[in-house]
Protein backbone atom coordinates (compact mmCIF):
# COMPACT_ATOMS: atom_id res chain seq x y z
CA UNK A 1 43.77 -13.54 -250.51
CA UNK A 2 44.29 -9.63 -250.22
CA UNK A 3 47.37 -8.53 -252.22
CA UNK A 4 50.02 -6.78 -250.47
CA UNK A 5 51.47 -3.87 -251.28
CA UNK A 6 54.76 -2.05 -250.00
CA UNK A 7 54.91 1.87 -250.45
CA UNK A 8 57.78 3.66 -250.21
CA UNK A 9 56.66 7.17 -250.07
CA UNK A 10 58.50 10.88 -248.39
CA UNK A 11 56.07 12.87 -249.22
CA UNK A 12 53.66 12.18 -246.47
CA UNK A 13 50.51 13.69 -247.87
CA UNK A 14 51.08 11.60 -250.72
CA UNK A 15 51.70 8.73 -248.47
CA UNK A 16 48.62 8.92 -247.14
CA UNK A 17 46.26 9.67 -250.63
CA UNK A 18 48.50 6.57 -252.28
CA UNK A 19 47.82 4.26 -249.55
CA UNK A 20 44.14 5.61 -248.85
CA UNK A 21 43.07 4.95 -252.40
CA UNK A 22 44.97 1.81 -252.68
CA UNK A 23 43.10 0.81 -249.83
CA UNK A 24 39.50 1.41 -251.00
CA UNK A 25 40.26 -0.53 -253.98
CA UNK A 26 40.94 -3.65 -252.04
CA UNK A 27 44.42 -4.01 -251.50
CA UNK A 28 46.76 -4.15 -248.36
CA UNK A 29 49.34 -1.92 -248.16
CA UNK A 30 51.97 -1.11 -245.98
CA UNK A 31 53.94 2.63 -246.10
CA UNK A 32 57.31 4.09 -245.21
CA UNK A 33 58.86 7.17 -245.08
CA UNK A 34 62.39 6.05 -247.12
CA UNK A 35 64.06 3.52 -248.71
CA UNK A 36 66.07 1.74 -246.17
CA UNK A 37 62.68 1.02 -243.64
CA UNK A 38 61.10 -0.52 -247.08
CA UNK A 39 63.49 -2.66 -247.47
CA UNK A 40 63.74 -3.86 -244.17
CA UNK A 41 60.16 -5.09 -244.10
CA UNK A 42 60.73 -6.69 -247.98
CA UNK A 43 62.93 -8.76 -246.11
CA UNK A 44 60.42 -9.96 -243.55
CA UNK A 45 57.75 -10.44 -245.86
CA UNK A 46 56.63 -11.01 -249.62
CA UNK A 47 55.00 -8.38 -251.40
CA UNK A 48 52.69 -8.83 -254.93
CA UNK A 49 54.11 -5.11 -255.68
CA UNK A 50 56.39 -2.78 -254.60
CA UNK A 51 55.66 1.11 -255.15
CA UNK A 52 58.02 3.70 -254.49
CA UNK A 53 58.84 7.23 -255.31
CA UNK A 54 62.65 7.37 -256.89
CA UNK A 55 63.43 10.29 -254.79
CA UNK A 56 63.76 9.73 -251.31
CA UNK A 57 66.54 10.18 -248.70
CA UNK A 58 68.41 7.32 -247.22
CA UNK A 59 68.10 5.07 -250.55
CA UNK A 60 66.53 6.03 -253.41
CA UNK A 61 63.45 3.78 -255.05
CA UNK A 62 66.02 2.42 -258.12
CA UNK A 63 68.40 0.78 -255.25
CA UNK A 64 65.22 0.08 -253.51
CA UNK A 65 63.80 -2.08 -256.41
CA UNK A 66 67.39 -3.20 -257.19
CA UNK A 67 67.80 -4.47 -254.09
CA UNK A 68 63.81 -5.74 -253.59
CA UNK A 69 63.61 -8.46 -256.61
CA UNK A 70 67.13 -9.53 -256.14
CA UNK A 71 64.98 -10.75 -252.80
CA UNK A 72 62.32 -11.55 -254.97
CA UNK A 73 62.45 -11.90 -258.24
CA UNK A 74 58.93 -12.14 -259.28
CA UNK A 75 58.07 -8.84 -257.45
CA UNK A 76 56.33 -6.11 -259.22
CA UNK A 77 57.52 -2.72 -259.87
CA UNK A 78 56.27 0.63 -259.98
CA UNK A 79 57.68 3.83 -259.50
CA UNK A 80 56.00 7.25 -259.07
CA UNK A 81 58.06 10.32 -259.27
CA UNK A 82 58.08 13.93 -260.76
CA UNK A 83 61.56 12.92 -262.38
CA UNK A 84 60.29 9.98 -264.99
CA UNK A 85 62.41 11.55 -268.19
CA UNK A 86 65.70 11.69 -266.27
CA UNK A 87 65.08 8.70 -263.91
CA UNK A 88 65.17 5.79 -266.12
CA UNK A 89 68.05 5.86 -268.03
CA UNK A 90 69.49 2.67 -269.78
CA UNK A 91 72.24 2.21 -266.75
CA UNK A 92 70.05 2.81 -263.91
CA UNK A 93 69.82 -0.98 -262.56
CA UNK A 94 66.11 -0.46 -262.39
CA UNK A 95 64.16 -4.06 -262.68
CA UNK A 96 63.39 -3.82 -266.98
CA UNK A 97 59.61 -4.04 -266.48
CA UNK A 98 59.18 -1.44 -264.34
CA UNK A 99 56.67 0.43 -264.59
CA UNK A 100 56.60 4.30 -264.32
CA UNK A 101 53.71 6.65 -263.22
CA UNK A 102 54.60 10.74 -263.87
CA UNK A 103 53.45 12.99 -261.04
CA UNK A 104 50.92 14.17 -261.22
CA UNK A 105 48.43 11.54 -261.99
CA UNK A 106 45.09 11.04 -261.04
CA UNK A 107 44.81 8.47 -258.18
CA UNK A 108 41.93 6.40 -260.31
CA UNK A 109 44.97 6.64 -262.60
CA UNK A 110 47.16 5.20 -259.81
CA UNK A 111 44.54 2.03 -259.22
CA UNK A 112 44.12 0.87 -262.51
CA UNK A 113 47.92 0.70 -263.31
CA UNK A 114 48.40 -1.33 -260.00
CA UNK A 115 45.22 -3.17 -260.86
CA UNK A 116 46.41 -4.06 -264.03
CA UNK A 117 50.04 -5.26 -262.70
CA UNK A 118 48.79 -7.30 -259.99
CA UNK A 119 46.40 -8.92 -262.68
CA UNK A 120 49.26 -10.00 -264.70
């Protein structure tokens, strides 16, 4: 079965490379624009990962995760932002085993830290 992923995403060139490259390395993935319209499908469906940027209008990816594995607990994590040193702090309420990808990365960067999530 194809893994799903959710991508939360405002920048929509990088919506489009993320979900593009995610794509050709065998996963399906679903994208929005913010916060709130990810969360709104999380609660429709189950996801094997969620990725979003922490920066977006409307909520922000921390409450988005927050909020996503309270849903689902077993739901995996990843952020991707330009912000990573200030983002994470200790009282954040991001999931603990998040993980955290620095723009910019490389998008073969991008598929082997999902690949090696979803693996877990």
């Amino acid at each position: 079965m194809t893994q799903k992923i959710l991508l939360a995403e405002d920048d929509n060139d990088m919506r489009r490379f993320l979900v593009k490259a995610l794509e050709k390395a065998g996963y399906a993935v679903l994208s929005y624009d913010n916060g709130a319209s990810a969360y709104d499908r999380l609660r429709e469906e189950p996801f094997s990962l969620l990725l979003t940027d922490i920066v977006m209008p409307e909520m922000d990816g921390i409450e988005l995760a927050r909020r996503a594995t309270e849903l689902d607990p077993d739901l995996k994590v990843m952020f991707i932002t330009g912000f990573a040193a200030v983002a994470l702090n200790a009282d954040s309420n991001a999931p603990k085993d998040a993980k955290v990808l620095s723009k910019p990365f490389h998008l073969r960067d991008l598929v082997n830290e999902v690949n090696k999530m979803l693996a877990a």
